[in-house]
Protein backbone atom coordinates (compact mmCIF):
# COMPACT_ATOMS: atom_id res chain seq x y z
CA UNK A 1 -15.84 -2.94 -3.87
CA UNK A 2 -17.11 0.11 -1.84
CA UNK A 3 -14.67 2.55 -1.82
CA UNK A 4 -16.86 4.55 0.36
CA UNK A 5 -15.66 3.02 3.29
CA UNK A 6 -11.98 4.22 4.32
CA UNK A 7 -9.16 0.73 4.00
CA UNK A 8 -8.62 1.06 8.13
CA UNK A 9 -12.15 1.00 8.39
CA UNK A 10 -12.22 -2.21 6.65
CA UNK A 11 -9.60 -3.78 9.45
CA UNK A 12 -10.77 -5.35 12.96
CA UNK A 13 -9.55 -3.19 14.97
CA UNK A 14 -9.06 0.32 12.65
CA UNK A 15 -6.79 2.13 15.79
CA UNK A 16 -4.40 -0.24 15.08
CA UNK A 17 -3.79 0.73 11.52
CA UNK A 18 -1.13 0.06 9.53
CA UNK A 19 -0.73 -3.07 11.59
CA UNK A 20 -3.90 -4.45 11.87
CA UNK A 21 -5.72 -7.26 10.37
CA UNK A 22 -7.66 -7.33 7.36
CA UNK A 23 -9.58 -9.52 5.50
CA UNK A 24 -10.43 -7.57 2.25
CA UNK A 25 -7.06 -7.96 -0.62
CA UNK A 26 -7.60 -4.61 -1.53
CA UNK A 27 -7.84 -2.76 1.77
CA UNK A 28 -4.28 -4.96 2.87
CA UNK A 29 -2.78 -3.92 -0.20
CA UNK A 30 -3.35 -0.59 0.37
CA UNK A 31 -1.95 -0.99 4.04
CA UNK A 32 1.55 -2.41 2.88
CA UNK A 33 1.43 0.84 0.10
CA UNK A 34 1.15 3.01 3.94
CA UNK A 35 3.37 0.44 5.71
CA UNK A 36 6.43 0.69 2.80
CA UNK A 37 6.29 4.09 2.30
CA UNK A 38 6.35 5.17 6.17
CA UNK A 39 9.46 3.18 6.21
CA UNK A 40 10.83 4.73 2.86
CA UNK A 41 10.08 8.71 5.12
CA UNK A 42 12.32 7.42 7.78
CA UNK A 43 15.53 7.18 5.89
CA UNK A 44 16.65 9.43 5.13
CA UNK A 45 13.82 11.64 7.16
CA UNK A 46 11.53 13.14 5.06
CA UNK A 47 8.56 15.52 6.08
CA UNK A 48 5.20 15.42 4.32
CA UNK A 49 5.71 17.89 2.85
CA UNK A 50 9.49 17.52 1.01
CA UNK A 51 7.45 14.17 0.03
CA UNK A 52 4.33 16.46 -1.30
CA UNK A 53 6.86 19.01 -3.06
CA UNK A 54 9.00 16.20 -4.87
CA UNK A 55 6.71 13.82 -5.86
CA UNK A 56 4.08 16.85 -7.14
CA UNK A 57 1.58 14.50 -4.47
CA UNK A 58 -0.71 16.77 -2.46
CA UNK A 59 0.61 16.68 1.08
CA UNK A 60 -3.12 15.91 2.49
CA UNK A 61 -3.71 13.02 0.04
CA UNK A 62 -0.24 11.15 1.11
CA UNK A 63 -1.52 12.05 4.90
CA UNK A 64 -4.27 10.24 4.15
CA UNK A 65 -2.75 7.42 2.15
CA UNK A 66 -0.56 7.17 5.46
CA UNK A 67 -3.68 7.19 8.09
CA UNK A 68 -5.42 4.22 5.89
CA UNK A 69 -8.64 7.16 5.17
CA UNK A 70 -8.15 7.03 1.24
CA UNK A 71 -7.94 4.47 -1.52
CA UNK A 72 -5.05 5.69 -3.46
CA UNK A 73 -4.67 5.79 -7.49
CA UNK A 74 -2.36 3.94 -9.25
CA UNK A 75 -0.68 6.75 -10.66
CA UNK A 76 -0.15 8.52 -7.22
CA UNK A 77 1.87 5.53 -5.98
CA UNK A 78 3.47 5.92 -9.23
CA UNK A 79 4.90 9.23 -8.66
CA UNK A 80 5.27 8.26 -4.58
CA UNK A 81 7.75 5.52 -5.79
CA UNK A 82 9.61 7.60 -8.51
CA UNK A 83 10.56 10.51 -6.07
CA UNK A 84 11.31 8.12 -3.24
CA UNK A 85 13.00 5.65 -5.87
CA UNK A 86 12.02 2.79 -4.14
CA UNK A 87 8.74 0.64 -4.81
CA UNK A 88 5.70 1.18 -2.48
CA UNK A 89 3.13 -1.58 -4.36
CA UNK A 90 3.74 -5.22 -2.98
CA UNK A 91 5.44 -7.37 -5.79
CA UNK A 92 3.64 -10.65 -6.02
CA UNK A 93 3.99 -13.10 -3.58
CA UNK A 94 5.19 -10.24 -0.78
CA UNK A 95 1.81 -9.32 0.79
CA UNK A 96 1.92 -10.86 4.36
CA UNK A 97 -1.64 -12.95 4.98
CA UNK A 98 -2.91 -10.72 7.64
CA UNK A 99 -6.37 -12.49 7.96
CA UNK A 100 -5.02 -16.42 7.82
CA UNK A 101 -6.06 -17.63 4.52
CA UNK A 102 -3.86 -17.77 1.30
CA UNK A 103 -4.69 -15.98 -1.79
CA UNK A 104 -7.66 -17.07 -3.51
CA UNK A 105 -5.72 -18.43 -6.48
CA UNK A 106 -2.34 -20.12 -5.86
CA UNK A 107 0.63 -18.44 -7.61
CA UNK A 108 1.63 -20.72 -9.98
CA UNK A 109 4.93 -20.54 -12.11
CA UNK A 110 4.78 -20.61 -16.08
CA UNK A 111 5.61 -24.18 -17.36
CA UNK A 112 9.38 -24.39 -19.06
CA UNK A 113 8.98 -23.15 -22.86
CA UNK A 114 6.51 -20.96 -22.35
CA UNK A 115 6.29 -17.53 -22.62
CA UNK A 116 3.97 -16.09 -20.42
């Protein structure tokens, strides 16, 4: 993947960011992270910069996970979800199909008696 190139720069029409349509899994993934955690700033309302403070998340790097310009870490949406206490990373199965095909590989339930 070429993380060079910004997730909203990756969708059709970038100005429509966090709505728009993607085709690339990791680029939409990264849009629900922006999508779930602008909703979790709303209520109760949160600045950038409580968010920044709490979380110990630079204020310019959650801008930019918000604006669709940076590929976040795993352990920044880690510390994201802990302050906000509510998860930001899809759960399988959640991410909306923004491009019209399914997942490359169906989801596919463990058989009964097994572990995995």
């Amino acid at each position: 993947m070429n993380r060079r190139t910004p997730p909203r720069e990756l969708a059709r029409d970038p100005e429509t960011w966090p709505e728009a349509v993607i085709g690339d899994v990791a680029a939409a993934t990264v849009q629900a992270v922006a999508r779930a955690l602008a909703a979790a700033l709303i209520t109760p309302r949160r600045s950038l910069r409580q968010l920044a403070e709490g979380s110990g998340v630079n204020r310019q790097a959650v801008a930019d996970l918000l604006d669709g310009k940076s590929w976040p870490d795993i352990a920044t949406v880690a510390r994201l979800e802990h302050f906000l206490g509510v998860p930001l990373y899809p759960a399988a199965g959640e991410m909306r199909h923004t491009h019209g095909n399914g997942p490359s590989r169906p989801l596919r339930k463990a058989a009964e008696g097994t572990t995995k």
